[in-house]
C-alpha atoms as a PDB file:
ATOM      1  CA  UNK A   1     134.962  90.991  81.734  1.00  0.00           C
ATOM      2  CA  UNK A   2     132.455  88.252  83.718  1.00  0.00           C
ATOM      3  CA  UNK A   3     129.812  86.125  81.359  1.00  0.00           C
ATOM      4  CA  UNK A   4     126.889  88.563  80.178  1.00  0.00           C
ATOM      5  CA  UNK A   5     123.283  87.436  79.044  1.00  0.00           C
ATOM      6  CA  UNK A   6     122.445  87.649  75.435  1.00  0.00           C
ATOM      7  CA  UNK A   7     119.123  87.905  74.025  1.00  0.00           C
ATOM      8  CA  UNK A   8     118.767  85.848  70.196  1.00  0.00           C
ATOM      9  CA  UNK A   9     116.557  84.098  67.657  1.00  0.00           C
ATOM     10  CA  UNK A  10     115.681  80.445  68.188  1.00  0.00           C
ATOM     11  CA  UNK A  11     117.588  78.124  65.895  1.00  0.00           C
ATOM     12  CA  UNK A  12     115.775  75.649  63.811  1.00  0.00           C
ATOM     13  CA  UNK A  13     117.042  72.729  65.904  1.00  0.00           C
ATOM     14  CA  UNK A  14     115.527  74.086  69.066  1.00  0.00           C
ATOM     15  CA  UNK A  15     112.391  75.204  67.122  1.00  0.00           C
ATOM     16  CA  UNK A  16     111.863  71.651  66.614  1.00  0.00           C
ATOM     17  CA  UNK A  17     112.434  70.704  69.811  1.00  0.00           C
ATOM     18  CA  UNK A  18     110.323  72.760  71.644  1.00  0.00           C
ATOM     19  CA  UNK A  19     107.241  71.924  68.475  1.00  0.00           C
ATOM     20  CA  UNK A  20     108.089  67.766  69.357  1.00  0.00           C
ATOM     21  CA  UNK A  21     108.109  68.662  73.394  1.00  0.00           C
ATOM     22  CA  UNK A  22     104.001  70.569  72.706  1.00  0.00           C
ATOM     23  CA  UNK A  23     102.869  67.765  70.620  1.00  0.00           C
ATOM     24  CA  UNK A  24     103.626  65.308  73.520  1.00  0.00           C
ATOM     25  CA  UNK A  25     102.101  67.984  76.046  1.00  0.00           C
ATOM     26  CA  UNK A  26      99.138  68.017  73.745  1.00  0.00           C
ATOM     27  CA  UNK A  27      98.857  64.597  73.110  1.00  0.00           C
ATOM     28  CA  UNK A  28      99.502  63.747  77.240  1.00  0.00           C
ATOM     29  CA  UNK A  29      97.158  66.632  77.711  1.00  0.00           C
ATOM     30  CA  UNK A  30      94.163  64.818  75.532  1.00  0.00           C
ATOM     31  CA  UNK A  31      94.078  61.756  78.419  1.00  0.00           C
ATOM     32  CA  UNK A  32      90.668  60.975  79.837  1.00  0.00           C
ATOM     33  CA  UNK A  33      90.325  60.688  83.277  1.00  0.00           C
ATOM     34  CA  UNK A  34      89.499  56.543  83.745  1.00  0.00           C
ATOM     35  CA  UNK A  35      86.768  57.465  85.742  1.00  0.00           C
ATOM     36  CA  UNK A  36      85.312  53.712  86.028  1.00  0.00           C
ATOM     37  CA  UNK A  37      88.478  53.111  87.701  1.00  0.00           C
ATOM     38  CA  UNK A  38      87.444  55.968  90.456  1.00  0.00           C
ATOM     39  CA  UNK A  39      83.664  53.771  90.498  1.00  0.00           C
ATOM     40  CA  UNK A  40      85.393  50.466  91.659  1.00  0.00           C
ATOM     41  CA  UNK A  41      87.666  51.920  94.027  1.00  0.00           C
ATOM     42  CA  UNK A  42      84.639  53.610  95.637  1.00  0.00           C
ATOM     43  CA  UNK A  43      82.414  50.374  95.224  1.00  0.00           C
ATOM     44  CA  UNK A  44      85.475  48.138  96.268  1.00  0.00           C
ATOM     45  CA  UNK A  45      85.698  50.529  99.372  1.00  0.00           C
ATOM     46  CA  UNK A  46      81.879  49.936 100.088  1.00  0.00           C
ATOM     47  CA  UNK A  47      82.522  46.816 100.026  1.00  0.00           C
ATOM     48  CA  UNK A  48      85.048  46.395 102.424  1.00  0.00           C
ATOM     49  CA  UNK A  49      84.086  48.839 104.801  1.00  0.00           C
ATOM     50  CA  UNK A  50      80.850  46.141 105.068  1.00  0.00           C
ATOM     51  CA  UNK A  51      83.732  43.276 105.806  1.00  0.00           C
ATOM     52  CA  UNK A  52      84.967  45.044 108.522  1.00  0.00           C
ATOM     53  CA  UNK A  53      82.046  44.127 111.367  1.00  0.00           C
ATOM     54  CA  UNK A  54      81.569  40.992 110.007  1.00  0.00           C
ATOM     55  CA  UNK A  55      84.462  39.504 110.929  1.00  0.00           C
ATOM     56  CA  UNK A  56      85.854  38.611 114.682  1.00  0.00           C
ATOM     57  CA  UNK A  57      89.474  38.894 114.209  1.00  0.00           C
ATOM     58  CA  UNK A  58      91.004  41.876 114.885  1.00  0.00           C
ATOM     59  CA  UNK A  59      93.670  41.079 112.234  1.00  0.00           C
ATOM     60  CA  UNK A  60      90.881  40.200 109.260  1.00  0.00           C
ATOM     61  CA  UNK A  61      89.124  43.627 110.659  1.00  0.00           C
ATOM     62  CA  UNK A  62      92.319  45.808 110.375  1.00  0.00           C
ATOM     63  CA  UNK A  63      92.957  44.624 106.896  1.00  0.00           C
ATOM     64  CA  UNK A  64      89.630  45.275 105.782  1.00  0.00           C
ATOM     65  CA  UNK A  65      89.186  48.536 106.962  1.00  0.00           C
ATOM     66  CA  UNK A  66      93.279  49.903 105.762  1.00  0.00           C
ATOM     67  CA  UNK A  67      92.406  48.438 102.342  1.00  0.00           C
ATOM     68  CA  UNK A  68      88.921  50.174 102.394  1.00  0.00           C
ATOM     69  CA  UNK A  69      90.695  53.481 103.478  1.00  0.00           C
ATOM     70  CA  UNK A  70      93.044  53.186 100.551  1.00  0.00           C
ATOM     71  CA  UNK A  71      90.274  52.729  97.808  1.00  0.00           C
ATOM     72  CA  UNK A  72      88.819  56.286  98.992  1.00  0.00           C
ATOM     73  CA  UNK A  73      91.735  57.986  98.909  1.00  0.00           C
ATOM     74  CA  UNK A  74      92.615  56.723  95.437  1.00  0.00           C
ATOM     75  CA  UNK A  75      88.801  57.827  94.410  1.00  0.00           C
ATOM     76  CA  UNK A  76      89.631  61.137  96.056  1.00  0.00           C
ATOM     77  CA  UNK A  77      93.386  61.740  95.178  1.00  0.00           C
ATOM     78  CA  UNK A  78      93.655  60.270  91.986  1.00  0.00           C
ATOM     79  CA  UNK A  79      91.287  62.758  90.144  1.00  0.00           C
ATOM     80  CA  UNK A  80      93.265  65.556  91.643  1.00  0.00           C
ATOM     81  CA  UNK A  81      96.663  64.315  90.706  1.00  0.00           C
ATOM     82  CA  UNK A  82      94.964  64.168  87.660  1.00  0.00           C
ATOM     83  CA  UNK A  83      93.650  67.496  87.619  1.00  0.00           C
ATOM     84  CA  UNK A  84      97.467  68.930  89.030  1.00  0.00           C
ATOM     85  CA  UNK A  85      99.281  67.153  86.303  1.00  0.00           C
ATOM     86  CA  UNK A  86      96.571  68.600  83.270  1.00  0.00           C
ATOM     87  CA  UNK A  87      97.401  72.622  84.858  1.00  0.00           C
ATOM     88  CA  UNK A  88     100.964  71.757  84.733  1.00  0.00           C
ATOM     89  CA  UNK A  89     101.127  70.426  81.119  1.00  0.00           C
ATOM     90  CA  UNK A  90      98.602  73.637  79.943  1.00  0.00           C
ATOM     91  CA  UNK A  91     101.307  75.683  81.608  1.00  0.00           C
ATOM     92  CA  UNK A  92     104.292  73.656  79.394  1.00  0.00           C
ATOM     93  CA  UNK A  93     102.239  74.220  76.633  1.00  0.00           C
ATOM     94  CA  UNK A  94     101.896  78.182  76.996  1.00  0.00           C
ATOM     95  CA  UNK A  95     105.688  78.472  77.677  1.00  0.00           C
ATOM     96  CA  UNK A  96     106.595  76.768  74.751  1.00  0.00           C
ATOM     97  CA  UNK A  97     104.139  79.104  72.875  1.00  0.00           C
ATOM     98  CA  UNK A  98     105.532  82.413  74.189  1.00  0.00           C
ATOM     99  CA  UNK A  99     108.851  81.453  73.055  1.00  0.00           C
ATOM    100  CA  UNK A 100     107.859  80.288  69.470  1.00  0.00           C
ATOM    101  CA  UNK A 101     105.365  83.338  69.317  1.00  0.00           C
ATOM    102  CA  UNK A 102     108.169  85.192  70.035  1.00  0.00           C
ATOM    103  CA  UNK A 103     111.708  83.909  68.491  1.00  0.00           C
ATOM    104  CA  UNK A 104     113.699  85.303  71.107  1.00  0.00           C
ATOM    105  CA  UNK A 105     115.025  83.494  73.985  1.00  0.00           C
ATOM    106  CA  UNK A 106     118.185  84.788  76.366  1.00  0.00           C
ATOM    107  CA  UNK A 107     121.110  82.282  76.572  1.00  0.00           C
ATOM    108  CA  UNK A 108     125.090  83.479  78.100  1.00  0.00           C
ATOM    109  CA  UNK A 109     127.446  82.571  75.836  1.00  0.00           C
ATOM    110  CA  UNK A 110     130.840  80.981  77.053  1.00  0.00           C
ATOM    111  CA  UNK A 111     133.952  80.521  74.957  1.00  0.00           C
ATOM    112  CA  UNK A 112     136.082  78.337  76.839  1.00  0.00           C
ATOM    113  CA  UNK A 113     139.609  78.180  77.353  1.00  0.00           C
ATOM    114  CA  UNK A 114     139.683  74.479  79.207  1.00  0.00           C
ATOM    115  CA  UNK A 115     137.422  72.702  80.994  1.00  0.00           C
ATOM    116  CA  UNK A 116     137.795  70.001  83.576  1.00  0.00           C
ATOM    117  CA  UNK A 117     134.999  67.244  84.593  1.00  0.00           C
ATOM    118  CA  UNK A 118     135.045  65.971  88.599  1.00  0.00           C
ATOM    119  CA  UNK A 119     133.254  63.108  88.080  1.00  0.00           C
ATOM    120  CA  UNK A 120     130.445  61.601  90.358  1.00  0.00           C
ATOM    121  CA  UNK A 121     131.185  60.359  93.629  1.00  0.00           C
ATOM    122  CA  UNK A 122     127.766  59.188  94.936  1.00  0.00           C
ATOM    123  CA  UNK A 123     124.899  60.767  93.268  1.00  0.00           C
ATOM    124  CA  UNK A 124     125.710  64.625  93.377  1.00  0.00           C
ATOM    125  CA  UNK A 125     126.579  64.691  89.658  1.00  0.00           C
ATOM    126  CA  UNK A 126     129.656  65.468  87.501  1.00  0.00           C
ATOM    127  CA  UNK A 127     131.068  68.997  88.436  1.00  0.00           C
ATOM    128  CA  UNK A 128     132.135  71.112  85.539  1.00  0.00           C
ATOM    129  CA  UNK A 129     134.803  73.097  85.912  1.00  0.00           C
ATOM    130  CA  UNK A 130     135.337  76.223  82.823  1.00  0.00           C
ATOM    131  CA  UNK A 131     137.920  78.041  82.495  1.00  0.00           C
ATOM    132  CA  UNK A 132     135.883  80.947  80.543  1.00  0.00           C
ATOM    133  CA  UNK A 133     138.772  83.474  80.655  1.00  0.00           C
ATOM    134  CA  UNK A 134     141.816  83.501  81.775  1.00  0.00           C
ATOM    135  CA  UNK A 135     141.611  83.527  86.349  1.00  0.00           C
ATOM    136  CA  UNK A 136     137.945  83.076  85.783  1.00  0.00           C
ATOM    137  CA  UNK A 137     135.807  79.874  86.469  1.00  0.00           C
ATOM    138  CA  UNK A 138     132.619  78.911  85.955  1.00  0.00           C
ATOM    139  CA  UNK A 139     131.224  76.021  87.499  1.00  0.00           C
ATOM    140  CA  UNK A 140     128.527  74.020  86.168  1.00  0.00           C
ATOM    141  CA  UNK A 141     127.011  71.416  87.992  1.00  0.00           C
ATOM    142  CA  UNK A 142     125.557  68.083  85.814  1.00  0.00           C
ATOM    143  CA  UNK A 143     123.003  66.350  88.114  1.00  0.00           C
ATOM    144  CA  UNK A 144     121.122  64.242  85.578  1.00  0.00           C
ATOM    145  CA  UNK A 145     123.707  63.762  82.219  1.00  0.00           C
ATOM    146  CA  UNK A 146     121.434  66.791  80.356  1.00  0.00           C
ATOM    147  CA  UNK A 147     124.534  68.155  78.926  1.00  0.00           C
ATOM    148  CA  UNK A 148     124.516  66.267  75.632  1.00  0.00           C
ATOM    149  CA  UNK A 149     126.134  64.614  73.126  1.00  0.00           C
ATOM    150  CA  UNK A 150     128.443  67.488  72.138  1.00  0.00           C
ATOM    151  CA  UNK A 151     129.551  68.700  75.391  1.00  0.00           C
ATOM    152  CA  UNK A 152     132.516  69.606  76.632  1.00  0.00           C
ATOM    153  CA  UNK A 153     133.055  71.462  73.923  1.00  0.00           C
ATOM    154  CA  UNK A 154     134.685  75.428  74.141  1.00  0.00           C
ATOM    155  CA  UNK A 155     131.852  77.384  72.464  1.00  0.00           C
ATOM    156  CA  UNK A 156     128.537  77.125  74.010  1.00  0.00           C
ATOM    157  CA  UNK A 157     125.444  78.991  75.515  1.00  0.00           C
ATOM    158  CA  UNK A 158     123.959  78.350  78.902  1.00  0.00           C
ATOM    159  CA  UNK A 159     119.655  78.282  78.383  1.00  0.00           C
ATOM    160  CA  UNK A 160     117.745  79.924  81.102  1.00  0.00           C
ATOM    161  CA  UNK A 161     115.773  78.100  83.321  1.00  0.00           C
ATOM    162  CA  UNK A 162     112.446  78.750  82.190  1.00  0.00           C
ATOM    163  CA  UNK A 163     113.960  76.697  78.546  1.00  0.00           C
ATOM    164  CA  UNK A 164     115.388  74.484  79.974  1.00  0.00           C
ATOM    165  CA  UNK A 165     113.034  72.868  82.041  1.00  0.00           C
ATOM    166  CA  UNK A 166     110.767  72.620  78.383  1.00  0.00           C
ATOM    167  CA  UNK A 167     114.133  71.173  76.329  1.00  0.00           C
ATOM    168  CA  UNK A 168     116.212  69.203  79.248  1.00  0.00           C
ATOM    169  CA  UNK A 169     118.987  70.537  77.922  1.00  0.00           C
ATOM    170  CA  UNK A 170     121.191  73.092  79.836  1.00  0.00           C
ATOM    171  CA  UNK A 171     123.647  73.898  77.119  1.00  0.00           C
ATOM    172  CA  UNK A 172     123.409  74.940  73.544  1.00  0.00           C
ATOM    173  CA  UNK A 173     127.365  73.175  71.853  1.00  0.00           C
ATOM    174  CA  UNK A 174     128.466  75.673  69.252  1.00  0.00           C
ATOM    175  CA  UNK A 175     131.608  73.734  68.364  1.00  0.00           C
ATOM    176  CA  UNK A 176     133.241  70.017  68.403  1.00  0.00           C
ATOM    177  CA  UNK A 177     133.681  68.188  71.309  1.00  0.00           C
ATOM    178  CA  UNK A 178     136.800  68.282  73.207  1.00  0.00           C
ATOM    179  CA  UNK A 179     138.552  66.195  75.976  1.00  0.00           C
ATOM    180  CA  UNK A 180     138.584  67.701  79.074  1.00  0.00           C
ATOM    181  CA  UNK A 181     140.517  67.331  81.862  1.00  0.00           C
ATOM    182  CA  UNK A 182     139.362  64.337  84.471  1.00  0.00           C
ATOM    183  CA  UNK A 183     139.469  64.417  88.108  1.00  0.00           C
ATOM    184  CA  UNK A 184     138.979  61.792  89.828  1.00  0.00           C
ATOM    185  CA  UNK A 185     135.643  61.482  92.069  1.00  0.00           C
ATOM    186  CA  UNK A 186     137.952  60.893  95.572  1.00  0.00           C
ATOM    187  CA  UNK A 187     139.291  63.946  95.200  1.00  0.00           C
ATOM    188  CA  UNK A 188     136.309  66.298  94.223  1.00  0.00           C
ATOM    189  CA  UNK A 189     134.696  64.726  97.430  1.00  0.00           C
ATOM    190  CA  UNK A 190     137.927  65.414  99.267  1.00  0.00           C
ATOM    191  CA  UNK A 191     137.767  68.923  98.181  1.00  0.00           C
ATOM    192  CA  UNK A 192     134.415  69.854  98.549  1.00  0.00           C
ATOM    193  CA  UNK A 193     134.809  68.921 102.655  1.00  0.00           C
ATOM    194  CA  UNK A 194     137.410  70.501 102.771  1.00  0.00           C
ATOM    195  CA  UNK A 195     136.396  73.917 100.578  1.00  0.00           C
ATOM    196  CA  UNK A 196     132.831  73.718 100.536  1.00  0.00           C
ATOM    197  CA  UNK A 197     130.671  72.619  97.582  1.00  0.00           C
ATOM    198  CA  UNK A 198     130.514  75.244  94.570  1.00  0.00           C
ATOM    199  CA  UNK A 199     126.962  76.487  93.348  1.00  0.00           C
ATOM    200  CA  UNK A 200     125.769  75.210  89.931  1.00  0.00           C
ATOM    201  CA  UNK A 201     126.697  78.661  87.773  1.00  0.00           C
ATOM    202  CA  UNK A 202     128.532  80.004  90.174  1.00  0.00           C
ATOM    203  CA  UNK A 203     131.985  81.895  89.441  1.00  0.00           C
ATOM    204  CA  UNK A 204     135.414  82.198  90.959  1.00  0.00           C
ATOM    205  CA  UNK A 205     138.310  84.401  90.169  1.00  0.00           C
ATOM    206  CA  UNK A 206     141.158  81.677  89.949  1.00  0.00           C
ATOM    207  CA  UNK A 207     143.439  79.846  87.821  1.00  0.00           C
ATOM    208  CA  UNK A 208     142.647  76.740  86.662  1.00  0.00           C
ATOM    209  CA  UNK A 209     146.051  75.587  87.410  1.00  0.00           C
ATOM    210  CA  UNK A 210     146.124  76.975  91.286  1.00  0.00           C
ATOM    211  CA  UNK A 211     142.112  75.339  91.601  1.00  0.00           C
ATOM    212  CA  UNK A 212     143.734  72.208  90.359  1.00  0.00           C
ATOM    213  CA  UNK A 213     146.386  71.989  92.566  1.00  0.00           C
ATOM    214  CA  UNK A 214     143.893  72.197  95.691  1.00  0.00           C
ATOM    215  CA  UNK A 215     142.287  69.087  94.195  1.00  0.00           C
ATOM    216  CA  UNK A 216     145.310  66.996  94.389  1.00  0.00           C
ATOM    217  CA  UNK A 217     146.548  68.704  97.714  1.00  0.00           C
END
């Protein structure tokens, strides 16, 4: 039997998150556009555009001229940076919405057996290796520490995407924290050139035991 999606009520602790993560939206979303900042680039622009034919030196003139260029595309670009990061918090803001309007939100729950960490070798993240029945793996890949507190622990769910971009959190810990097994970052890197890399929520019919042994191989 492989890992199957559940569908469930929001707990109060995520509830909470999600009301903290809208005020910020709301509050980032209230900004005003410094638009005398947008006036001085343009007049600063003006200005050096002017600078440009006055002096003789092709050096003074280059200057000139790149630093005018840059004050018009800041007057340009900057507003519409401005205006790209205002649709995308509007858009956080309705997500989070649907799913407190709603109370549900779809999580796969995993009751582990063991679980084993491959820790970071340059800057790929920790792999998580869990044993989520017996000759079944799941791996779960931990690029930026957004695990938590509580984790590894053996009874968790695995958010969605669409949550956990709005939470930064990937799992949901159900239980205490345990102490996995470690593997050291040499050898993850050894095996991934030698087996290939495993996707992040991928699974693999194996025993944790036999996928151990290829580590230290």
């Amino acid at each position: 039997m492989g890992l199957i999606e559940i569908t469930r009520h929001l707990y109060p602790d995520e509830i909470a998150l999600l009301k903290k993560n809208k005020a910020k939206a709301q509050k980032d979303l209230k900004q005003k556009v410094k638009i005398h900042y947008v006036i001085i680039a343009i007049l600063l622009g003006i200005g050096l555009s002017y600078l440009v034919p006055v002096f003789h030196s092709k050096f003074w003139a280059f200057i000139f001229g790149t630093l005018a260029i840059l004050c018009f595309a800041f007057a340009v670009l900057g507003p519409y940076e401005y205006y790209k990061d205002l649709k995308k918090l509007k858009s956080r803001i309705r997500e989070i919405d649907n799913f407190l309007d709603s109370n549900q939100l779809k999580t796969i729950p995993v009751e582990a057996l063991r679980i084993a960490i491959a820790k970071e070798y340059e800057d790929e993240g920790d792999l998580i290796i869990i044993e989520y029945q017996t000759n079944n793996i799941l791996f779960l890949w931990d690029y930026d520490y957004n695990l938590g507190k509580k984790f590894p622990c053996l009874k968790f769910e695995i958010y969605n995407d669409t949550f956990f971009r709005l939470v930064e959190k990937q799992v949901c810990a159900l239980s205490e924290k345990v102490p996995p097994i470690y593997i050291d970052k040499k050898l993850k890197w050894a095996y991934m050139k030698k087996y290939g890399c495993p996707g992040h929520l991928t699974t693999e019919q194996i025993n944790l035991d036999d996928l151990m042994d290829k580590f230290y191989a």
